[in-house]
PDB file of N, CA and C in Angstrom:
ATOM      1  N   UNK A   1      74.164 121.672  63.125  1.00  0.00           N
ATOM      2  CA  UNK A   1      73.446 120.406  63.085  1.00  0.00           C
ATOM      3  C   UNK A   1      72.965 120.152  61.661  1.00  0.00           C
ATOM      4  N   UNK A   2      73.349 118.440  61.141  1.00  0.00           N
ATOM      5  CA  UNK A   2      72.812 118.493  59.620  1.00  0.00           C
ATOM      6  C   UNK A   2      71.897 117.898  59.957  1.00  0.00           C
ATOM      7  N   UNK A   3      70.524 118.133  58.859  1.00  0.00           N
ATOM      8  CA  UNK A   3      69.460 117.681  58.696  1.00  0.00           C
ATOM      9  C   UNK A   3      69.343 115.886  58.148  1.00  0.00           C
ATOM     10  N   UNK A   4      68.822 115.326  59.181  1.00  0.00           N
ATOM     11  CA  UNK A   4      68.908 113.756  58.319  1.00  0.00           C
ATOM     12  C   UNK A   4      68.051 114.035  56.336  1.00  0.00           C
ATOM     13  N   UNK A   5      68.728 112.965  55.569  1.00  0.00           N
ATOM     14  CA  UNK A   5      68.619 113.048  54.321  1.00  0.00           C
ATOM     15  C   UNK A   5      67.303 111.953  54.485  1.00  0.00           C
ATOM     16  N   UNK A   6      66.359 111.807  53.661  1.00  0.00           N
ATOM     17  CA  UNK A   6      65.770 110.895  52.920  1.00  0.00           C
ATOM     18  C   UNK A   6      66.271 110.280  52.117  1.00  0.00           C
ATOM     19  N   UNK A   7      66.482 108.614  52.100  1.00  0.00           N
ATOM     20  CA  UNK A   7      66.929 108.141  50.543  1.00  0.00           C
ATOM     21  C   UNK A   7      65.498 107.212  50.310  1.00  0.00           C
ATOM     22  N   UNK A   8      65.204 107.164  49.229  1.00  0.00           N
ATOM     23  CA  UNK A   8      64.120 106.485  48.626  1.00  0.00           C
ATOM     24  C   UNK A   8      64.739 106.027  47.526  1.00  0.00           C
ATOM     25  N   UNK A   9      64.608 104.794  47.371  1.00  0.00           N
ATOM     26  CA  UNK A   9      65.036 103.369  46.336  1.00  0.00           C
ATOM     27  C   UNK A   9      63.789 103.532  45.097  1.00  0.00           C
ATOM     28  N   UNK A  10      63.845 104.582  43.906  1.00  0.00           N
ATOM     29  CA  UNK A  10      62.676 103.744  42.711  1.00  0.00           C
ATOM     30  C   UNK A  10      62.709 102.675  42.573  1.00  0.00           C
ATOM     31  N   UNK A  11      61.279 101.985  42.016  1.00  0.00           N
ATOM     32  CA  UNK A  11      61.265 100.536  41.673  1.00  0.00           C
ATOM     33  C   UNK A  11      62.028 100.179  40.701  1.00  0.00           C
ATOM     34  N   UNK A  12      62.272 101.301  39.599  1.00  0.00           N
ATOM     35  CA  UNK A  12      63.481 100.755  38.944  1.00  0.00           C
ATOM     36  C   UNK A  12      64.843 100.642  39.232  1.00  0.00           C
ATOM     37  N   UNK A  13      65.390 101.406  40.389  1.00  0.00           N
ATOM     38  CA  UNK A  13      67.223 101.098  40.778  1.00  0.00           C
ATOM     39  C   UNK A  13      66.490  99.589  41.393  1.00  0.00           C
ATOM     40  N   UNK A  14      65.194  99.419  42.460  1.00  0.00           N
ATOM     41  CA  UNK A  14      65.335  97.938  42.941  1.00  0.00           C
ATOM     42  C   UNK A  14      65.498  96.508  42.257  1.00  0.00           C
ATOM     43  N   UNK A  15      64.874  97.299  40.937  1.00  0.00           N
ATOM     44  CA  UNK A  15      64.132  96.169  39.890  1.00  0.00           C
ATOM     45  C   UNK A  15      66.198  96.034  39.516  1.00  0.00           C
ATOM     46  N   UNK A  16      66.933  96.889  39.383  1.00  0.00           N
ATOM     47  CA  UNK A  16      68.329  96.647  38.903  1.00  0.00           C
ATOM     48  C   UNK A  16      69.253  95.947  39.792  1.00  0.00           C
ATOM     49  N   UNK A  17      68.789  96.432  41.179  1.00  0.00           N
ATOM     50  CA  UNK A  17      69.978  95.767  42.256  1.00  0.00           C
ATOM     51  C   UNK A  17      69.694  93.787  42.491  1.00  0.00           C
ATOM     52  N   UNK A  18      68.353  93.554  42.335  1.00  0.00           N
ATOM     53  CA  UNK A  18      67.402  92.423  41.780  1.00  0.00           C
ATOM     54  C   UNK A  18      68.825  91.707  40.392  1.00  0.00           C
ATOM     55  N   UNK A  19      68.700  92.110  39.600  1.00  0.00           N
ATOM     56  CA  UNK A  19      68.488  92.059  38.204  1.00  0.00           C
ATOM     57  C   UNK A  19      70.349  91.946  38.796  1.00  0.00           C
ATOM     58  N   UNK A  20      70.983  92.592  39.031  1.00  0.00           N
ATOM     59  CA  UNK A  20      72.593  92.168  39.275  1.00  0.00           C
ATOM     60  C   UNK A  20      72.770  91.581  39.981  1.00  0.00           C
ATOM     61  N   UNK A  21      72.294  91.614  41.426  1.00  0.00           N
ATOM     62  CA  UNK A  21      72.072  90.325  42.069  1.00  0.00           C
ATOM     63  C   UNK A  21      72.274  88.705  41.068  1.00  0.00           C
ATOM     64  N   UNK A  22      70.794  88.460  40.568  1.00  0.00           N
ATOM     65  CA  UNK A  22      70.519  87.573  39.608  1.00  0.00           C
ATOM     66  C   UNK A  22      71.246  86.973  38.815  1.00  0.00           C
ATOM     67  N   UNK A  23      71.588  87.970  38.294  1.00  0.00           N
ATOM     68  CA  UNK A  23      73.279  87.548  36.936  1.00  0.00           C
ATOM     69  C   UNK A  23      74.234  87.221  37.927  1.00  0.00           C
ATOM     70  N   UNK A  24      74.837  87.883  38.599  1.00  0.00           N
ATOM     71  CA  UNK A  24      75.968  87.415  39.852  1.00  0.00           C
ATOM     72  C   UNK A  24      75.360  86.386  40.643  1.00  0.00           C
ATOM     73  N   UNK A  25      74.705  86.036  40.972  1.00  0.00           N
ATOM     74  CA  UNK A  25      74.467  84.228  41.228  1.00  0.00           C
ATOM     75  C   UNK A  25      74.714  83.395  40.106  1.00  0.00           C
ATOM     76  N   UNK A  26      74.520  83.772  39.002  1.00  0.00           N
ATOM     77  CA  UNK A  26      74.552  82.543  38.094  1.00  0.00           C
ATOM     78  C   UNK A  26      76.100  82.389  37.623  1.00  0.00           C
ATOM     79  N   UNK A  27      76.434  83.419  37.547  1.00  0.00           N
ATOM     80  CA  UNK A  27      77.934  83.642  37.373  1.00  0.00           C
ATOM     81  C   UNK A  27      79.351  83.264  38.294  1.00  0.00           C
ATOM     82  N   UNK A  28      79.284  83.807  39.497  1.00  0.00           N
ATOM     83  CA  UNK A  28      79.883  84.519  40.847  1.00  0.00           C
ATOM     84  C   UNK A  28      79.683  83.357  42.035  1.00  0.00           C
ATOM     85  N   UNK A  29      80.586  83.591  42.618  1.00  0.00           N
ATOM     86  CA  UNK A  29      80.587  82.984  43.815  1.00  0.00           C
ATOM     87  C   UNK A  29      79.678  83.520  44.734  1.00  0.00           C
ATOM     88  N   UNK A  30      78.568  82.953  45.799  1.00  0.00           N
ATOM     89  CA  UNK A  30      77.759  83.750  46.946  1.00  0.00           C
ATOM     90  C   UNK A  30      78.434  85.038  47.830  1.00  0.00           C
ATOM     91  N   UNK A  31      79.670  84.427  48.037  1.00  0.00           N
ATOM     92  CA  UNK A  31      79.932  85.448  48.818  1.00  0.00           C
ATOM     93  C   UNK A  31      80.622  86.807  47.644  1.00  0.00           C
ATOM     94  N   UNK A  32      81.075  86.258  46.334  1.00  0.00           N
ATOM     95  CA  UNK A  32      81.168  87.877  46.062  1.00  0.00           C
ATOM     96  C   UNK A  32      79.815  88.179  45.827  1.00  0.00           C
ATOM     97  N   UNK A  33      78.753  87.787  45.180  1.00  0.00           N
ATOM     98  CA  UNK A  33      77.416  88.812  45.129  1.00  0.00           C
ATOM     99  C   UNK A  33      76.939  89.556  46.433  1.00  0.00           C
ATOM    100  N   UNK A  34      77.564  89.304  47.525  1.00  0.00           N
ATOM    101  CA  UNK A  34      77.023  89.744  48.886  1.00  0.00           C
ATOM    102  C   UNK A  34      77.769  91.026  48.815  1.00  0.00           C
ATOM    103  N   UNK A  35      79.211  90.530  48.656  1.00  0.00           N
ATOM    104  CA  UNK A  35      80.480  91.788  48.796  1.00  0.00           C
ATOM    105  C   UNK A  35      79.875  93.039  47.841  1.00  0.00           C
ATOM    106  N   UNK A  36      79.119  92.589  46.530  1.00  0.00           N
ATOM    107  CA  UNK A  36      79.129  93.287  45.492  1.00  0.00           C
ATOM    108  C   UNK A  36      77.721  94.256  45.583  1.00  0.00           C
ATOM    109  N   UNK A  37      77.033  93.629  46.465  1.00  0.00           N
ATOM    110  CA  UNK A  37      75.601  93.880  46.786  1.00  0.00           C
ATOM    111  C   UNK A  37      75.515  94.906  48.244  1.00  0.00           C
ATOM    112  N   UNK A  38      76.712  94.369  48.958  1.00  0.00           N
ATOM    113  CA  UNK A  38      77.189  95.178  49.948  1.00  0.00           C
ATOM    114  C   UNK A  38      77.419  97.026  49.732  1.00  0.00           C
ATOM    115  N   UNK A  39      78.124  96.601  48.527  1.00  0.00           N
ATOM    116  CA  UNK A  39      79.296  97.751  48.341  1.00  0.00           C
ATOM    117  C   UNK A  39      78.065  99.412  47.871  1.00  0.00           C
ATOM    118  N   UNK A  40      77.079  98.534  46.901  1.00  0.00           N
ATOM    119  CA  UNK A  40      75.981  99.496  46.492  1.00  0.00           C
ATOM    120  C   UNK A  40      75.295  99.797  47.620  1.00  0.00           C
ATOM    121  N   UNK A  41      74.922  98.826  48.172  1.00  0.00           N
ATOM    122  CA  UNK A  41      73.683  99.553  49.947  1.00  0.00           C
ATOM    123  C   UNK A  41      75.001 100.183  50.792  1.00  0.00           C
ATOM    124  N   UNK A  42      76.400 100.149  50.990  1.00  0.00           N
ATOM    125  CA  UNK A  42      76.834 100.852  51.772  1.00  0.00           C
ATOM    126  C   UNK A  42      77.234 102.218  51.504  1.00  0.00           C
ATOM    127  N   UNK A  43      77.148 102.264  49.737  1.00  0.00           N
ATOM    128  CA  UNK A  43      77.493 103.697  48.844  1.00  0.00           C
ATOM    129  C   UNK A  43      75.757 104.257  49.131  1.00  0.00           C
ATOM    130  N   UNK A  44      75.003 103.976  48.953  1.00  0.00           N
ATOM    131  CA  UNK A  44      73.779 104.441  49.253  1.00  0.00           C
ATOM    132  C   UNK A  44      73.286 104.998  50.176  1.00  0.00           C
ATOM    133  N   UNK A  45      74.111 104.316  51.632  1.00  0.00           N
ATOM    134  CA  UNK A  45      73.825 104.697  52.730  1.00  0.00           C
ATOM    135  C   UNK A  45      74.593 105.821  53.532  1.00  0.00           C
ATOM    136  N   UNK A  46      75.348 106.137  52.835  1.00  0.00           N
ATOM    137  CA  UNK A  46      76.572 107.038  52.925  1.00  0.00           C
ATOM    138  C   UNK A  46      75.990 108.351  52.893  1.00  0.00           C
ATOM    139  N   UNK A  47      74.981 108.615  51.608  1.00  0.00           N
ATOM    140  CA  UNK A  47      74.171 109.529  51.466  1.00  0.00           C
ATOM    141  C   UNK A  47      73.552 110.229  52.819  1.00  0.00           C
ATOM    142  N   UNK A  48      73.007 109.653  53.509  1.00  0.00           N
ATOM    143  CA  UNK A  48      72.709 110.041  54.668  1.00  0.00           C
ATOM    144  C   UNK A  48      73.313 110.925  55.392  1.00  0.00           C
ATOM    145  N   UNK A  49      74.647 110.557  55.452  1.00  0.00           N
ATOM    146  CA  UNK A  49      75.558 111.502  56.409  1.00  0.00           C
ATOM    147  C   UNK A  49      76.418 112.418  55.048  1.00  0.00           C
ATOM    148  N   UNK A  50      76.414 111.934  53.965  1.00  0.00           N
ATOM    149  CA  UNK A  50      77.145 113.207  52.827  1.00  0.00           C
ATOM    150  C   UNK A  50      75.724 113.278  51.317  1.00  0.00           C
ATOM    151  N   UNK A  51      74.812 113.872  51.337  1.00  0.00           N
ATOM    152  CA  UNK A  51      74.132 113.911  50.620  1.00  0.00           C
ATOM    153  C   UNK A  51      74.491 114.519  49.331  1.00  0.00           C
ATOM    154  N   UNK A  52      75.683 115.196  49.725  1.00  0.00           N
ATOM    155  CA  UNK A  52      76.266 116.148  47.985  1.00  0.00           C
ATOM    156  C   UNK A  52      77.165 115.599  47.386  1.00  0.00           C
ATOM    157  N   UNK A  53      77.177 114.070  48.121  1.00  0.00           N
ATOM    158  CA  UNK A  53      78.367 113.423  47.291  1.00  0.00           C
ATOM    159  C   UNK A  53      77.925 113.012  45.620  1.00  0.00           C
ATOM    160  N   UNK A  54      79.046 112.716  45.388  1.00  0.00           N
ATOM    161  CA  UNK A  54      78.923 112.215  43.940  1.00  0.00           C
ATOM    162  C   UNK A  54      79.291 113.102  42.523  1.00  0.00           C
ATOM    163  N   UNK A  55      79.279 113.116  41.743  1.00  0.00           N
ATOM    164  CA  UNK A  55      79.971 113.524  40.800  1.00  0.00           C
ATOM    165  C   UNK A  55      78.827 114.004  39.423  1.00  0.00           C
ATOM    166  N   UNK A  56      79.466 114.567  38.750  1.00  0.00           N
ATOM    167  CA  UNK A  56      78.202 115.186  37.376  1.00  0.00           C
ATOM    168  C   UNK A  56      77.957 113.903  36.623  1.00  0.00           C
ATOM    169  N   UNK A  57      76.819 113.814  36.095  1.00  0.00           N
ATOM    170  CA  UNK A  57      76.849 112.565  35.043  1.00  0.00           C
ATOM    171  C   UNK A  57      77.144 113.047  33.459  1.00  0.00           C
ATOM    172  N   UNK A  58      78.244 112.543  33.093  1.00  0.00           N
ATOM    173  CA  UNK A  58      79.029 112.597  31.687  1.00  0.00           C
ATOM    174  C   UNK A  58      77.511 112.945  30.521  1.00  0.00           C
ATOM    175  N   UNK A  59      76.735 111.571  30.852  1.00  0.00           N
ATOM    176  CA  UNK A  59      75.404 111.659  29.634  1.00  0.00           C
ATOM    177  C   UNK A  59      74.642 112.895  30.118  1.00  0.00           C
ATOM    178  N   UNK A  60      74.445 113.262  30.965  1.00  0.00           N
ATOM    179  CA  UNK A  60      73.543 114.589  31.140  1.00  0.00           C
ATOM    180  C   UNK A  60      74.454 115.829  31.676  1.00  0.00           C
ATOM    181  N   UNK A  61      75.169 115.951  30.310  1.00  0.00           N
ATOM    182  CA  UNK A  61      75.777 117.367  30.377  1.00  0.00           C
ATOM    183  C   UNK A  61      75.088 118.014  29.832  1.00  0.00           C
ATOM    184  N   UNK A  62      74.805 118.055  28.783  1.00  0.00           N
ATOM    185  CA  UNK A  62      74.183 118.874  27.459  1.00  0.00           C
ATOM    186  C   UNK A  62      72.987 119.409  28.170  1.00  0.00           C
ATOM    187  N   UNK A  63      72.446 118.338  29.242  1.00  0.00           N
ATOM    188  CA  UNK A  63      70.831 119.155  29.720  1.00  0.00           C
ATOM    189  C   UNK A  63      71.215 120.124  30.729  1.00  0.00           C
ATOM    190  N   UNK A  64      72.286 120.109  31.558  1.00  0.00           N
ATOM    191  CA  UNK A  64      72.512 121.026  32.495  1.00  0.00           C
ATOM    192  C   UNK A  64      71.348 120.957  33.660  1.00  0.00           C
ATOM    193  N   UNK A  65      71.151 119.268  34.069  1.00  0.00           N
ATOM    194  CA  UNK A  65      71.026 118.843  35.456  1.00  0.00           C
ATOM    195  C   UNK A  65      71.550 119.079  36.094  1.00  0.00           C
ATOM    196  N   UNK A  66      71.684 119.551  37.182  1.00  0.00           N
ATOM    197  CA  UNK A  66      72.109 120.022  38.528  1.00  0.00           C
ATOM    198  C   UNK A  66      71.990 118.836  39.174  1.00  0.00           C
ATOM    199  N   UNK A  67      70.806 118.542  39.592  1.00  0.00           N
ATOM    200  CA  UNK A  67      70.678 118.043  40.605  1.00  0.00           C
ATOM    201  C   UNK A  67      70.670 116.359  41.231  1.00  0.00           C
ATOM    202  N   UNK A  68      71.265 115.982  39.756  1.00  0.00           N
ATOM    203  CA  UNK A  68      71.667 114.131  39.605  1.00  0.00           C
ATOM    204  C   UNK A  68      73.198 114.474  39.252  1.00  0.00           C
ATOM    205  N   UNK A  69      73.136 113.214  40.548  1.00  0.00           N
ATOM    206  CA  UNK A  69      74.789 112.839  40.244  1.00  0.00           C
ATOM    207  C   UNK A  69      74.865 111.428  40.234  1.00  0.00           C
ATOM    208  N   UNK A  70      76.210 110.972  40.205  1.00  0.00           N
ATOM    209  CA  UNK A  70      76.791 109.282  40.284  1.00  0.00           C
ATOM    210  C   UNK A  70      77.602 108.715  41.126  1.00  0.00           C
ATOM    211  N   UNK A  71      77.506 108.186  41.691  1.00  0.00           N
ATOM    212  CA  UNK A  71      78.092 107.296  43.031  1.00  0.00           C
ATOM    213  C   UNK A  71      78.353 105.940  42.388  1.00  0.00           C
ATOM    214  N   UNK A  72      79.839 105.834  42.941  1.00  0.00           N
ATOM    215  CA  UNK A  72      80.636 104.634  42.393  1.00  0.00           C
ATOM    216  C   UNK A  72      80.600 103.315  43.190  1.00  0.00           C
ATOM    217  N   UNK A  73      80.146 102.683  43.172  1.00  0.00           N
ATOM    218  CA  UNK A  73      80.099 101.541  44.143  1.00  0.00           C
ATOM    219  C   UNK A  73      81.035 100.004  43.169  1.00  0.00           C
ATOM    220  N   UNK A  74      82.591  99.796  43.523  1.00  0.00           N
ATOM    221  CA  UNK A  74      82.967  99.164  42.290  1.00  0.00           C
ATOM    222  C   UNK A  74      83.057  99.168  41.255  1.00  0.00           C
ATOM    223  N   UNK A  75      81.923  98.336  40.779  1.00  0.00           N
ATOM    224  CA  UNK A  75      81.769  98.214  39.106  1.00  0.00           C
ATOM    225  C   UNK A  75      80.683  98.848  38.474  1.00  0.00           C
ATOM    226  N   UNK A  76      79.879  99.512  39.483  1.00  0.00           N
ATOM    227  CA  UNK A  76      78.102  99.847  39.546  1.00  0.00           C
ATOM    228  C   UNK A  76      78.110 101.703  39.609  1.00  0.00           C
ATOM    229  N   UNK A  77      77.892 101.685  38.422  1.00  0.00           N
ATOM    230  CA  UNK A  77      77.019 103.629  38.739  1.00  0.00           C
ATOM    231  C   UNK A  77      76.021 103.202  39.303  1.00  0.00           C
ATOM    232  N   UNK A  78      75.430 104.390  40.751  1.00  0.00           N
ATOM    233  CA  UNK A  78      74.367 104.991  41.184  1.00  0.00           C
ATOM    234  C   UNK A  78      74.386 105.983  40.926  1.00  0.00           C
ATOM    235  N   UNK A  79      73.041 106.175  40.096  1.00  0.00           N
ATOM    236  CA  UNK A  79      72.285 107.861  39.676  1.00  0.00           C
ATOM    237  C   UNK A  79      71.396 108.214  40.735  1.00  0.00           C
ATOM    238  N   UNK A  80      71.870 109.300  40.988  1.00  0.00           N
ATOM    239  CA  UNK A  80      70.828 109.812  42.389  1.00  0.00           C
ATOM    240  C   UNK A  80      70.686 110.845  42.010  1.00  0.00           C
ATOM    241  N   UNK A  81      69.399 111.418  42.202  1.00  0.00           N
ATOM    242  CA  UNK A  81      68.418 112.589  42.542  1.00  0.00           C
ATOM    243  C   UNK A  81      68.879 113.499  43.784  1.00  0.00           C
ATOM    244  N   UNK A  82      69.018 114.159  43.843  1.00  0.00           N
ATOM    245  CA  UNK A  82      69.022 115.130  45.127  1.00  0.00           C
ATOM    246  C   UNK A  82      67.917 116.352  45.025  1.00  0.00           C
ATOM    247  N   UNK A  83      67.090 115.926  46.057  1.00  0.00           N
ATOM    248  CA  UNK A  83      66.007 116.387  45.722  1.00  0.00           C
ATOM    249  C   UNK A  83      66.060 117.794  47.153  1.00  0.00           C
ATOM    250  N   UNK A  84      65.731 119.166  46.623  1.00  0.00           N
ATOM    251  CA  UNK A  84      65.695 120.260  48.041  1.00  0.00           C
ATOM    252  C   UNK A  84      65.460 120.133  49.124  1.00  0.00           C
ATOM    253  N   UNK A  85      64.200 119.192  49.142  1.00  0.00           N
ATOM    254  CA  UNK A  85      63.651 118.735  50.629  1.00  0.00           C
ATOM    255  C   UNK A  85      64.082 118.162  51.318  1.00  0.00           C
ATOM    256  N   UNK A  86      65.861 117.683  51.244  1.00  0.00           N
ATOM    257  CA  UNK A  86      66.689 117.030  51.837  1.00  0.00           C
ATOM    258  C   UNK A  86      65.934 114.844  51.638  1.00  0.00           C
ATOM    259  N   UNK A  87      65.435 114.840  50.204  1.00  0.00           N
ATOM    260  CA  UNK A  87      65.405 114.035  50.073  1.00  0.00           C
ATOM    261  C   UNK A  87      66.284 113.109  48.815  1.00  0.00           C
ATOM    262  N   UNK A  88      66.826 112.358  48.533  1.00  0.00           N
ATOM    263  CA  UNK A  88      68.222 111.430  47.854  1.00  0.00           C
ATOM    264  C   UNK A  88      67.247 110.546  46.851  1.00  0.00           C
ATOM    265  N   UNK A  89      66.977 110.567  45.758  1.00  0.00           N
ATOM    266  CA  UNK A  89      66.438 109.273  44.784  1.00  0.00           C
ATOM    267  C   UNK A  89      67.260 108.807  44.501  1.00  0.00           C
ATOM    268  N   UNK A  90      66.954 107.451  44.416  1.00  0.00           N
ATOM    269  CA  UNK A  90      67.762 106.295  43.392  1.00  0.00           C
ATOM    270  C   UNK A  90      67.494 105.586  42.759  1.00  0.00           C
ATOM    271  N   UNK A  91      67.661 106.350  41.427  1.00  0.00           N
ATOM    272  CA  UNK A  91      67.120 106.027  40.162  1.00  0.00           C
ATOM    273  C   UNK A  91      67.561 104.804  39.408  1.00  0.00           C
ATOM    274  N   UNK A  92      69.072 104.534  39.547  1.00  0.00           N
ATOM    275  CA  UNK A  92      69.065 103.863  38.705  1.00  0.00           C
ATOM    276  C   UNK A  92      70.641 103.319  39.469  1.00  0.00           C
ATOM    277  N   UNK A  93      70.814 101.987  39.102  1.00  0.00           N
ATOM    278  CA  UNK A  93      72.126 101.048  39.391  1.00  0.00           C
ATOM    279  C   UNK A  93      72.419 100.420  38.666  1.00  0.00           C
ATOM    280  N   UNK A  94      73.807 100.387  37.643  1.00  0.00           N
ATOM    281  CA  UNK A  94      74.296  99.641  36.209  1.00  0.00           C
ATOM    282  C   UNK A  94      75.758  99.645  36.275  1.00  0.00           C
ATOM    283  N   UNK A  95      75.716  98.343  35.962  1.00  0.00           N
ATOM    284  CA  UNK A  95      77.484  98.125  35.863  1.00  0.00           C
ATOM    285  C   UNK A  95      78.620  99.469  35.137  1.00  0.00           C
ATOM    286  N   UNK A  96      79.640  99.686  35.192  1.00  0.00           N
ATOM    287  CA  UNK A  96      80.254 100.636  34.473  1.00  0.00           C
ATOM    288  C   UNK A  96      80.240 100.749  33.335  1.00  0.00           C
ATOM    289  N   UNK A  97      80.175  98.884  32.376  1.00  0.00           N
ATOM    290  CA  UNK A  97      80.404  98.820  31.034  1.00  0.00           C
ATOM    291  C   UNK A  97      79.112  99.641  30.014  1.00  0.00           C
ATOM    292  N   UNK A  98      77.695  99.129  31.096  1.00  0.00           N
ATOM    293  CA  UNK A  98      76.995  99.692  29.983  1.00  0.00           C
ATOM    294  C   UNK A  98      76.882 100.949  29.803  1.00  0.00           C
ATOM    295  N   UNK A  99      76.091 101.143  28.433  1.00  0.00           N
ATOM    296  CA  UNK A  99      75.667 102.630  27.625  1.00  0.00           C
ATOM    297  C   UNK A  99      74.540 103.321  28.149  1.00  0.00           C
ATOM    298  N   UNK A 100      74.668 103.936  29.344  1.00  0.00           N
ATOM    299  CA  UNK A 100      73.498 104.792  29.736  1.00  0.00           C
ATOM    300  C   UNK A 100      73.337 105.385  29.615  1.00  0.00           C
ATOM    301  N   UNK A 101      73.782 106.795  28.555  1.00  0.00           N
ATOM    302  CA  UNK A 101      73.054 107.637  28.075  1.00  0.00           C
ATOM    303  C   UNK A 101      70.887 107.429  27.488  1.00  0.00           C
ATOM    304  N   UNK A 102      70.893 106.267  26.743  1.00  0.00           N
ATOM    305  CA  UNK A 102      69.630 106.135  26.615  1.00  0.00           C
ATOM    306  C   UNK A 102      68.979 105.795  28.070  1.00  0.00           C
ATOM    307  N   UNK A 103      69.345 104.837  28.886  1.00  0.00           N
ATOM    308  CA  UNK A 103      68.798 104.666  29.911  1.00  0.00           C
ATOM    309  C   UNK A 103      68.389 105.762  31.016  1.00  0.00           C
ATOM    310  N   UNK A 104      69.244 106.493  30.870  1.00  0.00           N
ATOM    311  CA  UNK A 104      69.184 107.655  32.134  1.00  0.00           C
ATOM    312  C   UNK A 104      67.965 108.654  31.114  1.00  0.00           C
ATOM    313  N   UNK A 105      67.879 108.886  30.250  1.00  0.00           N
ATOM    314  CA  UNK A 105      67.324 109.498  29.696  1.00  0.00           C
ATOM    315  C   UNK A 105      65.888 108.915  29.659  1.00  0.00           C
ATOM    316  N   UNK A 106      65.546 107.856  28.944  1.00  0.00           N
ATOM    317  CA  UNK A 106      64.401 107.312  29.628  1.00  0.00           C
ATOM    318  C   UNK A 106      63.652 107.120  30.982  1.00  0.00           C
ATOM    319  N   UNK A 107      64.942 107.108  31.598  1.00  0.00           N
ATOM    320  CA  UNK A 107      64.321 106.492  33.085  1.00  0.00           C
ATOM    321  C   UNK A 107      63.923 107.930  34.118  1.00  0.00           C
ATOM    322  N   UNK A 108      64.462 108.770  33.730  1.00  0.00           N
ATOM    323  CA  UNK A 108      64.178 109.966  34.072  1.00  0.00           C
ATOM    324  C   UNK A 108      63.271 111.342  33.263  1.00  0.00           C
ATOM    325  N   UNK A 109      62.836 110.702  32.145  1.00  0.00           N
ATOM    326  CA  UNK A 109      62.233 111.040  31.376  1.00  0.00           C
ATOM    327  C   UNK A 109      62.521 112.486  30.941  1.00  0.00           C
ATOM    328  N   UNK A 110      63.974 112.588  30.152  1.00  0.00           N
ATOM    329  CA  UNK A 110      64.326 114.107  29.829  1.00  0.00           C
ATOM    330  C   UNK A 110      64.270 113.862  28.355  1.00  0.00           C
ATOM    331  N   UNK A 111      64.233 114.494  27.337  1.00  0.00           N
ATOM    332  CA  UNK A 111      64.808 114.388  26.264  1.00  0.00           C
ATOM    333  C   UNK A 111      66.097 114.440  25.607  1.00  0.00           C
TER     334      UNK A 111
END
């Protein structure tokens, strides 16, 4: 029997899914921002039933994090936390193009 996961949304991945949302209305047709908005809450929710999914993050090699990975949703990295207590953070949601090495680093506050 697996243990249900916790996922908890930071205010900053919300303040981002907000924030792409936003740009994809002004841009995008309604129904792709739904498809596109879809694709991140259904990669998110996935967690639940596979919590070790996801992959190493390229910018936090050098620190030798364990325990954040990246989930592909389209065009969108999700950085997630996997936290022991069988709980999932989600830190952060950004298109593929941008440069998140500074971001992940800030937003998680490593050096």
């Amino acid at each position: 029997m697996t243990t249900a996961v916790r996922i908890i949304w930071t205010d900053h991945a919300i303040d981002d899914v907000t924030a792409i949302r936003e740009y994809l209305l002004e841009n995008e047709s309604p129904l792709f921002v739904e498809r596109v908005t879809a694709q991140i809450l259904d990669e998110v929710a996935s967690l639940s039933t596979w919590p070790s999914k996801g992959v190493f993050i390229p910018e936090l090699e050098d620190l030798q994090l364990v325990n954040y990975r990246q989930l592909l949703a389209g065009q969108h990295r999700i950085i997630i936390e996997r936290d022991p207590r069988d709980i999932c953070y989600i830190h952060i949601v950004a298109h593929t193009t941008r440069d998140l090495g500074a971001l992940i680093r800030r937003r998680l506050g490593v050096a």
